[in-house]
Protein backbone atom coordinates (compact mmCIF):
# COMPACT_ATOMS: atom_id res chain seq x y z
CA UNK A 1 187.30 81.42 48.96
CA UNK A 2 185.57 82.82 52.06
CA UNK A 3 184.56 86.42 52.57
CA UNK A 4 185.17 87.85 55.96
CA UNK A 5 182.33 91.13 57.12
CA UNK A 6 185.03 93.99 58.33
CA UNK A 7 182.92 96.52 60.65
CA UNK A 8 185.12 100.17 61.40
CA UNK A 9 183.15 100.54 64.90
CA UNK A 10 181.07 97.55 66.52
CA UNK A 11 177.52 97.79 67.07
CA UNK A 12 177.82 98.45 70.56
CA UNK A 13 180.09 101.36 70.42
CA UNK A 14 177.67 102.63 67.62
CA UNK A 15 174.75 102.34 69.97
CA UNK A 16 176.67 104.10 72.60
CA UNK A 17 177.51 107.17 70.47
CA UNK A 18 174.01 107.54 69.84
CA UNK A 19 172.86 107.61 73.39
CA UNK A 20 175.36 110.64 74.08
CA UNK A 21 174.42 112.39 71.13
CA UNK A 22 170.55 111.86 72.04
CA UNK A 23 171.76 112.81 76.16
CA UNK A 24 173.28 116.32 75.06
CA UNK A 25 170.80 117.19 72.97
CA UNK A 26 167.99 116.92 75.09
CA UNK A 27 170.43 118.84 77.40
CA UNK A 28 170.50 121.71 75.18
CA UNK A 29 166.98 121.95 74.26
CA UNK A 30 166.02 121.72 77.90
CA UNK A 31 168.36 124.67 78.92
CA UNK A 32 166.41 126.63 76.01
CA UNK A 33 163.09 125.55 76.94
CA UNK A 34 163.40 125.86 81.16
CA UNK A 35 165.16 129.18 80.46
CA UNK A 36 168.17 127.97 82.41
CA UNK A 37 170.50 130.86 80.66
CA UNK A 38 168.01 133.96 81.58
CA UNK A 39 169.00 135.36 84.72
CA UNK A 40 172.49 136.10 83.75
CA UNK A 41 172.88 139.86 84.47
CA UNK A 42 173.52 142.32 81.52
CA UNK A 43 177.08 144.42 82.89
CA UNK A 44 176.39 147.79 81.91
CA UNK A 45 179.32 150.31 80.29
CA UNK A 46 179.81 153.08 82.26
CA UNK A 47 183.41 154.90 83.44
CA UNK A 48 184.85 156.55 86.73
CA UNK A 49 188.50 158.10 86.61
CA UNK A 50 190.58 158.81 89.50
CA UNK A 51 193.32 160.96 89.82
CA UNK A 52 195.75 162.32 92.28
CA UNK A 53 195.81 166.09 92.63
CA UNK A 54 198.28 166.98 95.66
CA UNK A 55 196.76 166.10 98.64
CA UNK A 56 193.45 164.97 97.43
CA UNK A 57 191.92 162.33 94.48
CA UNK A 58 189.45 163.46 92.28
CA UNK A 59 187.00 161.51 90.72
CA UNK A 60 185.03 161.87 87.46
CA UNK A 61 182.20 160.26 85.96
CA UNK A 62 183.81 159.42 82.39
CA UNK A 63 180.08 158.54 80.91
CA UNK A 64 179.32 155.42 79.03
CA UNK A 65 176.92 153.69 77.07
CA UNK A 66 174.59 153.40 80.12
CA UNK A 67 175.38 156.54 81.31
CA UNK A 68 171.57 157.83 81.11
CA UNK A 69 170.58 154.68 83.41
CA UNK A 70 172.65 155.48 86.14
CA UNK A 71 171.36 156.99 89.39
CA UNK A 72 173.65 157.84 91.76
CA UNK A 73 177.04 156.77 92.77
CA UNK A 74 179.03 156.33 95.99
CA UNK A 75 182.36 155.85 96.58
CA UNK A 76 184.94 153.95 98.90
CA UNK A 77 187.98 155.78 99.63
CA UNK A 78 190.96 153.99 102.11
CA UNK A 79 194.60 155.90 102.52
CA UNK A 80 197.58 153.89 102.26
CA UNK A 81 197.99 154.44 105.81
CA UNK A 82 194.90 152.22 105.85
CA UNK A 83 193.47 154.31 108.65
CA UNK A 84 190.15 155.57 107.87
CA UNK A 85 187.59 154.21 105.52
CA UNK A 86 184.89 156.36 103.83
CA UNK A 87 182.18 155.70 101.94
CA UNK A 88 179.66 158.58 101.13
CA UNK A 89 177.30 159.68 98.29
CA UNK A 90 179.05 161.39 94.78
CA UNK A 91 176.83 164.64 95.19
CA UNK A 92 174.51 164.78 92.47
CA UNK A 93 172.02 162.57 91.38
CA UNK A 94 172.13 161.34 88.67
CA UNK A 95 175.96 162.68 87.98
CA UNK A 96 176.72 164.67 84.63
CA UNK A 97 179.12 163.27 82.10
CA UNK A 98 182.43 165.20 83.50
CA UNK A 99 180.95 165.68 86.79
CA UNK A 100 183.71 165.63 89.61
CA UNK A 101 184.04 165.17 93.38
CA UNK A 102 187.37 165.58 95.29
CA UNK A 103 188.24 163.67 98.41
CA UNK A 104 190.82 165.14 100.77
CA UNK A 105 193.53 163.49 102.41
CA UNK A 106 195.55 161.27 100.07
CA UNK A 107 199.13 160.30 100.73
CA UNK A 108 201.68 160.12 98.83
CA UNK A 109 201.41 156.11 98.53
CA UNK A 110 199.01 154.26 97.24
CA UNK A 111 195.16 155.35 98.13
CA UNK A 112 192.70 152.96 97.48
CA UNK A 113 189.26 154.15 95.79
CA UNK A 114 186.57 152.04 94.80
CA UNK A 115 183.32 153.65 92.88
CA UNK A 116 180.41 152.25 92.96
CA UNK A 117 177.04 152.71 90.40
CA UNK A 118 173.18 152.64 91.09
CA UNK A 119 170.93 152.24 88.30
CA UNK A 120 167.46 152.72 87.70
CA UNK A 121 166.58 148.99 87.37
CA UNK A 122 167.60 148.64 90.65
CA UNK A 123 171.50 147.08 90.10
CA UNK A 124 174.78 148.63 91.24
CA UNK A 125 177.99 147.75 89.75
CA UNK A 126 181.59 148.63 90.86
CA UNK A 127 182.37 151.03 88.10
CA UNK A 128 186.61 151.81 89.44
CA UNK A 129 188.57 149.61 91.57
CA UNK A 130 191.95 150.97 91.63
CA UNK A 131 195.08 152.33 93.41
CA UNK A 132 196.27 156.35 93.42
């Protein structure tokens, strides 16, 4: 009686397995070592409301985590009637936790307002991106 050798996986698709194991680990320990994943920036947690008071929107700093880090913010403020843009400065610097500014001339559609955050390592984020 003969004996017949029964391999699950040949030798070369054994010897390819281990080259992609070996390729994706050196992958991974170079992105560690070359620092490949610093850079990524840190979002910060801060909030802006915005709400519609007759003919005007008021915005207020809501506060946040990184409240204390923020400098200054400006905002962007386009009317549904899409004619005039502004963007201008929030008023104080750095704003207070409930600290409000009004901006005249809203309609009675939808307003668009965009807030934007300066902080003191030198990022901004958009904090409020919405409709009114």
């Amino acid at each position: 009686m003969t004996k017949s050798k029964e391999d699950a996986v040949s030798p070369v698709i054994g010897v390819i397995l281990m080259v992609a194991v070996t390729v994706i680990l050196a992958a991974v320990i170079a992105a560690f070592v070359f620092g490949m994943g610093s850079g990524v920036q840190k979002t910060k947690v801060v909030a802006v409301t915005a709400a519609q008071e007759g003919s005007s929107v008021v915005l207020t700093f809501q506060g946040g985590q990184d409240a204390n880090k923020v400098e200054g913010l400006n905002y962007t403020f386009t009317p549904s009637t899409g004619a005039a843009v502004g963007t201008t400065g929030w008023g104080t610097h750095p704003p207070g936790v409930g600290n409000t500014t009004t901006i005249a001339g809203a309609t009675s559609g939808q307003d668009k307002v965009v807030a934007t955050a300066f902080f003191t390592d030198g990022t901004t984020q958009v904090v409020l991106d919405t409709f009114v």
